[in-house]
PDB file of N, CA and C in Angstrom:
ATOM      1  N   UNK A   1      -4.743  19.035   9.695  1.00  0.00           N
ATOM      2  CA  UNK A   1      -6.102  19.350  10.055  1.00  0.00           C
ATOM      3  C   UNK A   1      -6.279  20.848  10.273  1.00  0.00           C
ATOM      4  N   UNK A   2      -5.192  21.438  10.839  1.00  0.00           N
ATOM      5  CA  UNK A   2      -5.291  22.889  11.032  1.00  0.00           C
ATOM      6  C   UNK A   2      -5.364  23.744  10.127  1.00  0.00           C
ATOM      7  N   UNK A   3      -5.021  23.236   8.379  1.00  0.00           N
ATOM      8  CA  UNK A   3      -5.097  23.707   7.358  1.00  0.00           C
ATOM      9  C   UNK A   3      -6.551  23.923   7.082  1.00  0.00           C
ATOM     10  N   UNK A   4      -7.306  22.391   7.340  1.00  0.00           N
ATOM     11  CA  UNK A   4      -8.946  22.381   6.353  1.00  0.00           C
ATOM     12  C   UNK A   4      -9.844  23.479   7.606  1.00  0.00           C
ATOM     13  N   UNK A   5      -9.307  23.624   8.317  1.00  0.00           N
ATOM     14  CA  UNK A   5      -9.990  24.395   9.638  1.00  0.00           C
ATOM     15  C   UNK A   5      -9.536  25.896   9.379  1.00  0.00           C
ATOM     16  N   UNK A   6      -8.759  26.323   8.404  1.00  0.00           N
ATOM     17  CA  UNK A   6      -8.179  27.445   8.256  1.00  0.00           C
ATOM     18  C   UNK A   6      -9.411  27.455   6.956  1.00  0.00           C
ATOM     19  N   UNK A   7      -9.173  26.760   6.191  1.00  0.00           N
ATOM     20  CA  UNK A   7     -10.018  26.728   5.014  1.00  0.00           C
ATOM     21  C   UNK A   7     -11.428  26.780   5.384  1.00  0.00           C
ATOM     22  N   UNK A   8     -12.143  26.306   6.119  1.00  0.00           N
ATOM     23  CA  UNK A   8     -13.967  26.492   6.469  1.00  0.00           C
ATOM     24  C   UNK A   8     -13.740  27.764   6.998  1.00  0.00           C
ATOM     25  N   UNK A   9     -13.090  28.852   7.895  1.00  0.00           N
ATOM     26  CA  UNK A   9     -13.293  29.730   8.022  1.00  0.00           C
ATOM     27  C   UNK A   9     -12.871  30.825   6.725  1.00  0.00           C
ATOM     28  N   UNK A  10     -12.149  30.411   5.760  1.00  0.00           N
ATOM     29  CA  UNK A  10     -12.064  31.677   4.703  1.00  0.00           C
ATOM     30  C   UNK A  10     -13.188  31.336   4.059  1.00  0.00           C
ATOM     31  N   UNK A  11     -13.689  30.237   3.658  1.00  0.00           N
ATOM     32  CA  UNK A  11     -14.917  30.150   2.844  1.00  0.00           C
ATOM     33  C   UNK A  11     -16.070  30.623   3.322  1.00  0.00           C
ATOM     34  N   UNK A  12     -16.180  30.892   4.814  1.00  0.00           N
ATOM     35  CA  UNK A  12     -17.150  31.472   5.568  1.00  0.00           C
ATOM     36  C   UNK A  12     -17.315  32.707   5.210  1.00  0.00           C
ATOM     37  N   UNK A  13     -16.488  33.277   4.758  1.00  0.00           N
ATOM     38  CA  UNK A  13     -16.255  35.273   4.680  1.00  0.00           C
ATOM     39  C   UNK A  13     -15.882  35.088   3.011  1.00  0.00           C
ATOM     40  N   UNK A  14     -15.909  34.380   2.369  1.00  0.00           N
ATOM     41  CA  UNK A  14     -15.908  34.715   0.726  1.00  0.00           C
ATOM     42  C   UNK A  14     -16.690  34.537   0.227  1.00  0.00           C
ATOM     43  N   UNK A  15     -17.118  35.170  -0.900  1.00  0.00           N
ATOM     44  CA  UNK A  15     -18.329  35.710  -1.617  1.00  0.00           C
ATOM     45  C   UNK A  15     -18.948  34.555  -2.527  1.00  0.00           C
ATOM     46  N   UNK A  16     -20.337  34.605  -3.161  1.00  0.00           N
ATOM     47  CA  UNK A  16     -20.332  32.565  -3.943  1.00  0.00           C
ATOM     48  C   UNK A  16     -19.833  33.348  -5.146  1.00  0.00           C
ATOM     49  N   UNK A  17     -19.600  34.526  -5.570  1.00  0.00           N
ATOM     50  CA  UNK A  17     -18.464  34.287  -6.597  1.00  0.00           C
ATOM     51  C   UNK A  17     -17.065  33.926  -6.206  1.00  0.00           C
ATOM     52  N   UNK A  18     -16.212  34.132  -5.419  1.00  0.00           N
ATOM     53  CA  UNK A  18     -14.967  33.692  -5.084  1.00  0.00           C
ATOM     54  C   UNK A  18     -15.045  32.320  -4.945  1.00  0.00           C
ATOM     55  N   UNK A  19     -16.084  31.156  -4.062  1.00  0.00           N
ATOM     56  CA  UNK A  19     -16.302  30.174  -4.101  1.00  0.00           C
ATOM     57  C   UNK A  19     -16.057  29.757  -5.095  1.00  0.00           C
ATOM     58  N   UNK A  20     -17.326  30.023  -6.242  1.00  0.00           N
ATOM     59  CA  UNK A  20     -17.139  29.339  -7.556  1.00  0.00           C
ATOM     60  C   UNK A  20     -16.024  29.643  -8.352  1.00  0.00           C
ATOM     61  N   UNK A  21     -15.195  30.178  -7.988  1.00  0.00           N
ATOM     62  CA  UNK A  21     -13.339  30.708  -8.819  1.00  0.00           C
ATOM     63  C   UNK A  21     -12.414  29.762  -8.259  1.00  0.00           C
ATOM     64  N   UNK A  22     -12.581  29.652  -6.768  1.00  0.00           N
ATOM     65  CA  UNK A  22     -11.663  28.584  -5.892  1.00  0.00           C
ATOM     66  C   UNK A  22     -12.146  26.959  -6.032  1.00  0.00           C
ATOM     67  N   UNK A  23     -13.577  26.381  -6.755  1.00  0.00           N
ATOM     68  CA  UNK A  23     -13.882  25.153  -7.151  1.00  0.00           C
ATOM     69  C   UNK A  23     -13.655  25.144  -8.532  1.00  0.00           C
ATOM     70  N   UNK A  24     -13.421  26.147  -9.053  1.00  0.00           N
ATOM     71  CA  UNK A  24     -12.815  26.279 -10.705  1.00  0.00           C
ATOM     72  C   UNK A  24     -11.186  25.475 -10.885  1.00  0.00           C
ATOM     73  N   UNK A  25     -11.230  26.607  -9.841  1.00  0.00           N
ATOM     74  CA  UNK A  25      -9.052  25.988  -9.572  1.00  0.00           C
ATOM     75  C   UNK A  25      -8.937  24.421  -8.959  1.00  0.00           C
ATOM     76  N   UNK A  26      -9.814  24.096  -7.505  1.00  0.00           N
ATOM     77  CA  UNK A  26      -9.536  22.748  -7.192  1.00  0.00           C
ATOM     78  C   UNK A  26      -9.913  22.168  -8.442  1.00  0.00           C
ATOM     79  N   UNK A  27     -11.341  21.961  -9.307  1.00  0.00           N
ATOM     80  CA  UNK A  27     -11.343  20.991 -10.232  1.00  0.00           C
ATOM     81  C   UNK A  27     -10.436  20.893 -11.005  1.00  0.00           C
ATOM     82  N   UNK A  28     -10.077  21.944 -11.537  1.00  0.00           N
ATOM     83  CA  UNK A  28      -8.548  22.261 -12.685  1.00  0.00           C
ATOM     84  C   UNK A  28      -7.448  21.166 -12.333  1.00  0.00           C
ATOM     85  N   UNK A  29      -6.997  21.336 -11.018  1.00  0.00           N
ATOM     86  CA  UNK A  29      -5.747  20.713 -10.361  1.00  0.00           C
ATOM     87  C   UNK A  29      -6.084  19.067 -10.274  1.00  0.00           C
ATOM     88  N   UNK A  30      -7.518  18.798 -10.162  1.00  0.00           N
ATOM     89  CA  UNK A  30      -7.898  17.394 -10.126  1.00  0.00           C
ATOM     90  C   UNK A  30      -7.977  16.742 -11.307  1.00  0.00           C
ATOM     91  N   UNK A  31      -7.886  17.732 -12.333  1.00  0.00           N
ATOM     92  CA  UNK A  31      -8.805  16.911 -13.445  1.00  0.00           C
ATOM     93  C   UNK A  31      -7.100  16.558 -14.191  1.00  0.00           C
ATOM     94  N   UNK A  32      -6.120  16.637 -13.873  1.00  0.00           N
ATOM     95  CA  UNK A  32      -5.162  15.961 -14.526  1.00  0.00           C
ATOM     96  C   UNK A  32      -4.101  14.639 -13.633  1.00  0.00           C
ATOM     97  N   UNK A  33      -5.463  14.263 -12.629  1.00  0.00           N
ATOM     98  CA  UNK A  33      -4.744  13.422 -11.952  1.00  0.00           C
ATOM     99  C   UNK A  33      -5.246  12.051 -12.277  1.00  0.00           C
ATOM    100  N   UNK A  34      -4.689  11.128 -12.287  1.00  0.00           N
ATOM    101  CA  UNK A  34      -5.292   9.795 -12.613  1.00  0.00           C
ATOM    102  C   UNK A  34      -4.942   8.777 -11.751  1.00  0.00           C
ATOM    103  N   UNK A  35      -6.243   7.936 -11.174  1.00  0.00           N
ATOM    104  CA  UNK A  35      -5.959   7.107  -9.901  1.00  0.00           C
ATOM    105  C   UNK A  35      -5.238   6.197 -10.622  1.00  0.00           C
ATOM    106  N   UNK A  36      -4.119   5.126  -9.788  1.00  0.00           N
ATOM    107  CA  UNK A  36      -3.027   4.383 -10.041  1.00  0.00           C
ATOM    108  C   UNK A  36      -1.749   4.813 -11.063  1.00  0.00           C
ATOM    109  N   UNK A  37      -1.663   6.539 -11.204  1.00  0.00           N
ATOM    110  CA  UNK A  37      -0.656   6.789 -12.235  1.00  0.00           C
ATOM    111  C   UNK A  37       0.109   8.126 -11.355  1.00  0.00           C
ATOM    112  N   UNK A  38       1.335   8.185 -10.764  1.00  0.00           N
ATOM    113  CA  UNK A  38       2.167   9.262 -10.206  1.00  0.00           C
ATOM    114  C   UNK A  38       3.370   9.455 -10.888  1.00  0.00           C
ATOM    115  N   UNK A  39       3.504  10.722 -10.861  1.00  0.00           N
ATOM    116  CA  UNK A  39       4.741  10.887 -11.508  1.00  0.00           C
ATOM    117  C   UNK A  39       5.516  11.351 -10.274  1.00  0.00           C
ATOM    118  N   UNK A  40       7.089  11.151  -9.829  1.00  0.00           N
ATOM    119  CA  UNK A  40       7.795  11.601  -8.679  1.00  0.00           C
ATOM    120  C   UNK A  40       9.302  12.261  -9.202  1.00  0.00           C
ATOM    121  N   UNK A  41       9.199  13.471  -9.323  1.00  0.00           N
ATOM    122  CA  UNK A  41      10.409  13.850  -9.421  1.00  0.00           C
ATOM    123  C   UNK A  41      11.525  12.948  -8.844  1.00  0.00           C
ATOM    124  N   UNK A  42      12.824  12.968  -9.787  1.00  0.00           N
ATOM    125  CA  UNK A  42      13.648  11.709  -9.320  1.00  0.00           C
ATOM    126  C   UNK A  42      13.493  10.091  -9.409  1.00  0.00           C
ATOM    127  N   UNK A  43      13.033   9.813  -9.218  1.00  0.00           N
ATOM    128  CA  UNK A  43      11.870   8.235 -10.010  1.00  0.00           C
ATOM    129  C   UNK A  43      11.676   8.331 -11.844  1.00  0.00           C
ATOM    130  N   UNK A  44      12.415   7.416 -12.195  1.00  0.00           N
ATOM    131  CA  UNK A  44      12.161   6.809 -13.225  1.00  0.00           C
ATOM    132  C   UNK A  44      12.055   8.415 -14.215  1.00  0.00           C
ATOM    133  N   UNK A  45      13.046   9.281 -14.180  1.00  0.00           N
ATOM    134  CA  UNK A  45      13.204  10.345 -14.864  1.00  0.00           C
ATOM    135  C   UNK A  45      12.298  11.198 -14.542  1.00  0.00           C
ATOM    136  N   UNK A  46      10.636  11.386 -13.736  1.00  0.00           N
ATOM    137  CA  UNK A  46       9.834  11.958 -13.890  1.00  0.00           C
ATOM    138  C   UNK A  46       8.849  11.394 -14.557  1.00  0.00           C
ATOM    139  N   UNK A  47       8.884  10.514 -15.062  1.00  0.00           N
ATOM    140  CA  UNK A  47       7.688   9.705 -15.901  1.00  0.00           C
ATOM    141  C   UNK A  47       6.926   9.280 -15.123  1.00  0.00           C
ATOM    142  N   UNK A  48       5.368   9.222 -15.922  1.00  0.00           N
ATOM    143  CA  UNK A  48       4.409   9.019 -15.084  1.00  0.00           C
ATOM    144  C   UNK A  48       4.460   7.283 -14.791  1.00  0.00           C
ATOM    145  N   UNK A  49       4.418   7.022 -13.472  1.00  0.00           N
ATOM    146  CA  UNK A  49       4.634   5.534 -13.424  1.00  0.00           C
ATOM    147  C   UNK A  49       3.172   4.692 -12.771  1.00  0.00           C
ATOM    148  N   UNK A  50       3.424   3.506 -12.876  1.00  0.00           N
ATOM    149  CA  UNK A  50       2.163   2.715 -12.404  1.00  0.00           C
ATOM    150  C   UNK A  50       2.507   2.546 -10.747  1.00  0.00           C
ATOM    151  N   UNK A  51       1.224   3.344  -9.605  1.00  0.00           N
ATOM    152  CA  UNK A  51       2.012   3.434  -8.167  1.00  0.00           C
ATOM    153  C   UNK A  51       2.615   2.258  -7.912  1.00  0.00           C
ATOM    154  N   UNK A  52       2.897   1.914  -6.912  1.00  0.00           N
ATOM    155  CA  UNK A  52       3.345   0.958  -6.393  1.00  0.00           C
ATOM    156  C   UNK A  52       4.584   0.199  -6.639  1.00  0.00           C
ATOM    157  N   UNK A  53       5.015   0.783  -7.957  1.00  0.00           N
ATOM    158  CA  UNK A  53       5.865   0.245  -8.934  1.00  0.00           C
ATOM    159  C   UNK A  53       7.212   1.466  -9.883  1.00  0.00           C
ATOM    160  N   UNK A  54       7.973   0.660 -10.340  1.00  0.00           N
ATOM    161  CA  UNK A  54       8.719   1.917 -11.031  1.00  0.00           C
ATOM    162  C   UNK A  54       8.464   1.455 -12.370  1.00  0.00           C
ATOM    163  N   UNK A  55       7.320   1.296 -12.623  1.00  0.00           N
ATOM    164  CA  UNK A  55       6.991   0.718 -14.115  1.00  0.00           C
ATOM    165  C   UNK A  55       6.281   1.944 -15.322  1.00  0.00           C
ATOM    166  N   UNK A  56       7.339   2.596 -15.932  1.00  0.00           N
ATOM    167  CA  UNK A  56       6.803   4.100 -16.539  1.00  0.00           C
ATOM    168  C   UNK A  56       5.155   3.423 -17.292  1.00  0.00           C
ATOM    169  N   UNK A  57       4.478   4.117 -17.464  1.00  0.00           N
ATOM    170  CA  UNK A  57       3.117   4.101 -18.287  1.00  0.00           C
ATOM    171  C   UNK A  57       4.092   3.768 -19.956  1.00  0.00           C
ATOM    172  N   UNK A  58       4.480   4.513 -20.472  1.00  0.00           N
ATOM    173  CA  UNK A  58       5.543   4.428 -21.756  1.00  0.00           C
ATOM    174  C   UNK A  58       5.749   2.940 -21.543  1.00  0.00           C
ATOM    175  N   UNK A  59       6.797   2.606 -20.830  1.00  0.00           N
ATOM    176  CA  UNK A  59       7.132   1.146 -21.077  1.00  0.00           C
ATOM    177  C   UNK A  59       6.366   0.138 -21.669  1.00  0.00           C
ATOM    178  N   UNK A  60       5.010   0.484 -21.135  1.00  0.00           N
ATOM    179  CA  UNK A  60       3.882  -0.467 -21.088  1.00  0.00           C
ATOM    180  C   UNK A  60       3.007  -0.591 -22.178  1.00  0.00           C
ATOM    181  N   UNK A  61       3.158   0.604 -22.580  1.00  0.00           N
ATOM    182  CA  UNK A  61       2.184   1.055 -23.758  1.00  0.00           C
ATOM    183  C   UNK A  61       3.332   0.748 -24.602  1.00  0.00           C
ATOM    184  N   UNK A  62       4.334   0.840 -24.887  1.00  0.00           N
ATOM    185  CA  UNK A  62       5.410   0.325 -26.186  1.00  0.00           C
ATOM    186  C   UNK A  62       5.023  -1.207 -25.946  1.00  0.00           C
ATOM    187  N   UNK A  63       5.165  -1.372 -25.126  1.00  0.00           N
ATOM    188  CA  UNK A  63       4.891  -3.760 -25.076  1.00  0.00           C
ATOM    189  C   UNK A  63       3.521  -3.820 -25.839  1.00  0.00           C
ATOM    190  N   UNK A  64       2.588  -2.987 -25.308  1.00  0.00           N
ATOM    191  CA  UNK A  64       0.972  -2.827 -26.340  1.00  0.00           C
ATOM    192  C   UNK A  64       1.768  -2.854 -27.524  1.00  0.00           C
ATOM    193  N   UNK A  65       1.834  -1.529 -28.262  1.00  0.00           N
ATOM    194  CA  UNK A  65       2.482  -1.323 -29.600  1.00  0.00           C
ATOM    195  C   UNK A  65       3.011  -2.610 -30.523  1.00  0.00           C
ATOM    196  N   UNK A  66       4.047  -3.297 -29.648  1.00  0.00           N
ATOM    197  CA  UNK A  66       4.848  -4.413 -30.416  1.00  0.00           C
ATOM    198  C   UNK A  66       3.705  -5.443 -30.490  1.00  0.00           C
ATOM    199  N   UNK A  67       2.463  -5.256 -29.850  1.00  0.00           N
ATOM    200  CA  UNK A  67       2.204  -6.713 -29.916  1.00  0.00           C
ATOM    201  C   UNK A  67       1.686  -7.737 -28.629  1.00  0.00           C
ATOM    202  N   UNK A  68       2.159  -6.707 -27.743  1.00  0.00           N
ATOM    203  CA  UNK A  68       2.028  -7.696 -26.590  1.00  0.00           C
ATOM    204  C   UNK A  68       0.470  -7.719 -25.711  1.00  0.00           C
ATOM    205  N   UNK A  69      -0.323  -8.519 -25.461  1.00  0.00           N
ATOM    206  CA  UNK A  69      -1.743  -8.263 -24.738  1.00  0.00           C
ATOM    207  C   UNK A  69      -1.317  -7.841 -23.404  1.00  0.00           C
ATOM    208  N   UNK A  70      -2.691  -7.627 -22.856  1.00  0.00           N
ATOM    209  CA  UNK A  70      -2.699  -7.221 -21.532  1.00  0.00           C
ATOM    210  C   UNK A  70      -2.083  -8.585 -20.495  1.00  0.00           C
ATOM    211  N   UNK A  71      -2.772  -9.540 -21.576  1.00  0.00           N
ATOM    212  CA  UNK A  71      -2.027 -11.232 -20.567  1.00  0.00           C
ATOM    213  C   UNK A  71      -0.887 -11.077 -20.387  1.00  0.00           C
ATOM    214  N   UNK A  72      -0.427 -10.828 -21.571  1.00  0.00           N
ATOM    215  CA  UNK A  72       1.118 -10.926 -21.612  1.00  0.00           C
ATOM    216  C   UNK A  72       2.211  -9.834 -20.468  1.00  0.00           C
ATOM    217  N   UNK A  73       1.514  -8.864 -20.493  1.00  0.00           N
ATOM    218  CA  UNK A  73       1.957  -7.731 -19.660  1.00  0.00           C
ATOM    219  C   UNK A  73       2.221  -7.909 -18.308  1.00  0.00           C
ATOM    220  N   UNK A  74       0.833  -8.703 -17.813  1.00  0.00           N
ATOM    221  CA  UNK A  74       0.351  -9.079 -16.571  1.00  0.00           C
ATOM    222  C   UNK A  74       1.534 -10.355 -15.914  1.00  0.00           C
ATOM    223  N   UNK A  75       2.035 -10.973 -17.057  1.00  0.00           N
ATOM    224  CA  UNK A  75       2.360 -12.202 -17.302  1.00  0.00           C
ATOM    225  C   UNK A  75       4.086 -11.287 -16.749  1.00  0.00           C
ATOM    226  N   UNK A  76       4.484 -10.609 -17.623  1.00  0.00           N
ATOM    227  CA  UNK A  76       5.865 -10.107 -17.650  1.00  0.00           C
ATOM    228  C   UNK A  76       6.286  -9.349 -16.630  1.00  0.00           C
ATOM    229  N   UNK A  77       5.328  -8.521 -15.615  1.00  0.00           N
ATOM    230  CA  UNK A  77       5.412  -7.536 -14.882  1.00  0.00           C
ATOM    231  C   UNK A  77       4.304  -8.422 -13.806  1.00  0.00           C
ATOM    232  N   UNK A  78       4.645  -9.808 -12.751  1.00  0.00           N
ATOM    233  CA  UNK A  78       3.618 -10.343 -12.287  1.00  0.00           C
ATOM    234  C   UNK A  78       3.208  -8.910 -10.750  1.00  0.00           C
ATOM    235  N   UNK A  79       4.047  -7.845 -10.707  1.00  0.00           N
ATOM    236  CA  UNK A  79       3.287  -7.084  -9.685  1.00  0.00           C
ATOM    237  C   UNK A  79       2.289  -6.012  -9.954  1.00  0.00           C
ATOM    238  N   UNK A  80       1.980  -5.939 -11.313  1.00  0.00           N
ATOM    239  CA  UNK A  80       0.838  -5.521 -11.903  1.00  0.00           C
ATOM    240  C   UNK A  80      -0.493  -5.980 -11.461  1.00  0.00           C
ATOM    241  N   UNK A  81      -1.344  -5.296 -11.412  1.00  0.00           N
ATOM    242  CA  UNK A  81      -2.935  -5.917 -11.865  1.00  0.00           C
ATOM    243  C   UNK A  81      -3.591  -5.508 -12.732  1.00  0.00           C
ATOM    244  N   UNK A  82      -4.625  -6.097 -12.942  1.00  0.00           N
ATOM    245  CA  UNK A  82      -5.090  -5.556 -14.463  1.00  0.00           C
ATOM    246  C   UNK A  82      -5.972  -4.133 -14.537  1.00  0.00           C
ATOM    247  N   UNK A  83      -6.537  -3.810 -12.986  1.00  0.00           N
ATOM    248  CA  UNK A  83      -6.927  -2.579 -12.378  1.00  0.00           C
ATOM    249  C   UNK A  83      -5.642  -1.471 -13.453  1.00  0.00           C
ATOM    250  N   UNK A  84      -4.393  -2.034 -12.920  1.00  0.00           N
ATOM    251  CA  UNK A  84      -2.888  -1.030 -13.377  1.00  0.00           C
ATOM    252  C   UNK A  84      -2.767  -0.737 -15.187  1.00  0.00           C
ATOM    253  N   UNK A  85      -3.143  -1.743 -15.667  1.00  0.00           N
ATOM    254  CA  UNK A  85      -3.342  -1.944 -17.007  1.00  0.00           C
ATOM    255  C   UNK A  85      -4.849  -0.655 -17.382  1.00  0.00           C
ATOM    256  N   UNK A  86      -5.701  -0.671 -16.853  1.00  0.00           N
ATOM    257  CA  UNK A  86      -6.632  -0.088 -17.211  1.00  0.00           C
ATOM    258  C   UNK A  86      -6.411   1.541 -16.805  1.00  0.00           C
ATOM    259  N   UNK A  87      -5.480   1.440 -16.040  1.00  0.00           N
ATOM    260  CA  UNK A  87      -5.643   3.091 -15.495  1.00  0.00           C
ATOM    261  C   UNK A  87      -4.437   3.685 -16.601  1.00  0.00           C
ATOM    262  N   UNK A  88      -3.420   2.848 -17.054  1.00  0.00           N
ATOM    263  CA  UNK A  88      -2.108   3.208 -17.307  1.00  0.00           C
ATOM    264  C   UNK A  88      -2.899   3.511 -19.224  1.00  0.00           C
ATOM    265  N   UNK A  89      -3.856   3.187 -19.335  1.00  0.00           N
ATOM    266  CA  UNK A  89      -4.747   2.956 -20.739  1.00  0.00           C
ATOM    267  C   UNK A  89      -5.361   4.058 -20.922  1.00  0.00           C
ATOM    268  N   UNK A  90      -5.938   4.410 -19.328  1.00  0.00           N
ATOM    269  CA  UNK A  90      -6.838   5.909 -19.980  1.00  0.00           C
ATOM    270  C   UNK A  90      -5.504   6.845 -19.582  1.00  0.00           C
ATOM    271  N   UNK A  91      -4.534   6.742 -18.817  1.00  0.00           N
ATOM    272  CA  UNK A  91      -3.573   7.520 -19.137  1.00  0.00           C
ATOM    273  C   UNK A  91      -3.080   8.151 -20.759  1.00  0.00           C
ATOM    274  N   UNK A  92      -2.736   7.037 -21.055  1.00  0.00           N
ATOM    275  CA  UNK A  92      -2.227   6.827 -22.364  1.00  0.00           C
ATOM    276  C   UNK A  92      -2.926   7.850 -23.253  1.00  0.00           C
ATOM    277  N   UNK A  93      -4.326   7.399 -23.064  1.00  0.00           N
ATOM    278  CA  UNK A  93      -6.017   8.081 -24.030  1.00  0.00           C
ATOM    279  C   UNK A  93      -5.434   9.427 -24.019  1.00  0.00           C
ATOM    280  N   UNK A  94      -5.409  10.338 -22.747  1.00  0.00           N
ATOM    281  CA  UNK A  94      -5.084  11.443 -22.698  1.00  0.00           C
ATOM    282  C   UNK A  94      -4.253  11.819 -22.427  1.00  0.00           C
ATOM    283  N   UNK A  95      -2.637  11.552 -22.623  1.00  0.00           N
ATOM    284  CA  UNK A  95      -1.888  12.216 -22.774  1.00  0.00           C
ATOM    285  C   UNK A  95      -0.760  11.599 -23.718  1.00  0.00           C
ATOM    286  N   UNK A  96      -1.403  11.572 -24.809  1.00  0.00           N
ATOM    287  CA  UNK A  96      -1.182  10.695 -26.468  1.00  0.00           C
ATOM    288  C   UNK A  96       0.139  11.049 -27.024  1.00  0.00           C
ATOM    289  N   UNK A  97       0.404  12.774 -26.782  1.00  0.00           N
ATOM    290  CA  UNK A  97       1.397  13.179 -26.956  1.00  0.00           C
ATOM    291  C   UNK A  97       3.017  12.804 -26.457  1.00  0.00           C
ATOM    292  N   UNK A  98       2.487  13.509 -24.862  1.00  0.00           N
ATOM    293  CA  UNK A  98       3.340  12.838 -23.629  1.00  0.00           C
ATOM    294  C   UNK A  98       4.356  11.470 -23.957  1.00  0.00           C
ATOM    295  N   UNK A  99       3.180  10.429 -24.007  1.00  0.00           N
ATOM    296  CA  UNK A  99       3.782   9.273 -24.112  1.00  0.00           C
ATOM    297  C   UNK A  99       4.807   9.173 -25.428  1.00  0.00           C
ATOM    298  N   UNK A 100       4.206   9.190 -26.465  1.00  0.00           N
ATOM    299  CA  UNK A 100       4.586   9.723 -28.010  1.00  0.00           C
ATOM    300  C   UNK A 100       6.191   9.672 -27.508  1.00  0.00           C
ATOM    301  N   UNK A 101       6.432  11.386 -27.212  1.00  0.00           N
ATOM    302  CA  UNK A 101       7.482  11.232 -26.991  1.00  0.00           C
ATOM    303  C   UNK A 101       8.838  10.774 -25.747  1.00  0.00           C
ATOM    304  N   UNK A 102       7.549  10.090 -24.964  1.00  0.00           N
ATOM    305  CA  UNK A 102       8.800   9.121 -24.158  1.00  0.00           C
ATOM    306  C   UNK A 102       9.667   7.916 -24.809  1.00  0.00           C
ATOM    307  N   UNK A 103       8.820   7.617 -25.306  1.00  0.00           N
ATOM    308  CA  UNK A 103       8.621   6.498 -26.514  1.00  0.00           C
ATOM    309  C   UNK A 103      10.125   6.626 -27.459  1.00  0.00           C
ATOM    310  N   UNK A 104      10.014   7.994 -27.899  1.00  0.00           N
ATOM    311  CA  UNK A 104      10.701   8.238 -28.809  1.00  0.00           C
ATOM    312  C   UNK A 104      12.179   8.522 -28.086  1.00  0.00           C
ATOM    313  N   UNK A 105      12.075   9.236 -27.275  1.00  0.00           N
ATOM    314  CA  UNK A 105      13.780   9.277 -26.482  1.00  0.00           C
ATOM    315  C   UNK A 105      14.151   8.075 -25.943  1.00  0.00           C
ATOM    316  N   UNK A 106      13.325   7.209 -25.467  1.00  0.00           N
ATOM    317  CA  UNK A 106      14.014   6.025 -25.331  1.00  0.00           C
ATOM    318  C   UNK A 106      14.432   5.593 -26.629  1.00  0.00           C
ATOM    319  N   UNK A 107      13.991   5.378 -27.646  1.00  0.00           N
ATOM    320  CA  UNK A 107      14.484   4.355 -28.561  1.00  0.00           C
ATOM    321  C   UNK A 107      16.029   5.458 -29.485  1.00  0.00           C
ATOM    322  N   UNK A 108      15.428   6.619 -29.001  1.00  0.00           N
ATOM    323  CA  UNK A 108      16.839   7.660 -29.372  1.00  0.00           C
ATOM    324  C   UNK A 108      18.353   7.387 -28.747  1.00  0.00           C
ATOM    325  N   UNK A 109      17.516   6.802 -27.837  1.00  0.00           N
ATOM    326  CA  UNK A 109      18.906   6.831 -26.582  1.00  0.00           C
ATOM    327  C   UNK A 109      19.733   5.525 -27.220  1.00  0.00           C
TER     328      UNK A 109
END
């Protein structure tokens, strides 16, 4: 708390251009976060995983790939919800690459 109380007084004495530079940076830092998807150094290599779980986003999206529905997923992984399925999806959307090559070192390995 002593932090956000440190923070209302610098914003008090900075200029609305500095404002609008420092909501530039928070949005920046937000806009690559996705609710139900963390990645934890040490956990599951660093891969982004579904919370609650050590279930990489990759894993999940390769079971898509082969074939498998969301039933089926739900079905295989019963501590999933389908909330987890949908977040781990727009994950996927945007970071196409990322996954790509998780994908690919696993099946390297």
């Amino acid at each position: 708390m002593l932090e956000l109380q440190t923070i209302e007084k610098l914003l008090a004495s900075m200029t609305r251009a500095e404002k609008a530079q420092l909501l530039q940076w928070i949005v920046r830092d937000l806009g690559d976060t996705f609710p139900g998807i963390e990645s934890t150094p040490g956990v599951c290599g660093g891969d982004p995983c579904i919370v609650r779980t050590r279930i990489p986003v990759w894993v999940i999206e390769n079971y898509r790939r082969l074939g498998a529905t969301d039933a089926d997923i739900l079905r295989m992984y019963p501590s999933l919800r389908a909330e987890d399925l949908v977040n781990a999806w727009a994950y996927v959307r945007s970071h196409r690459d990322e996954i790509e090559q998780q994908i690919h070192d696993n099946e390297a390995a």
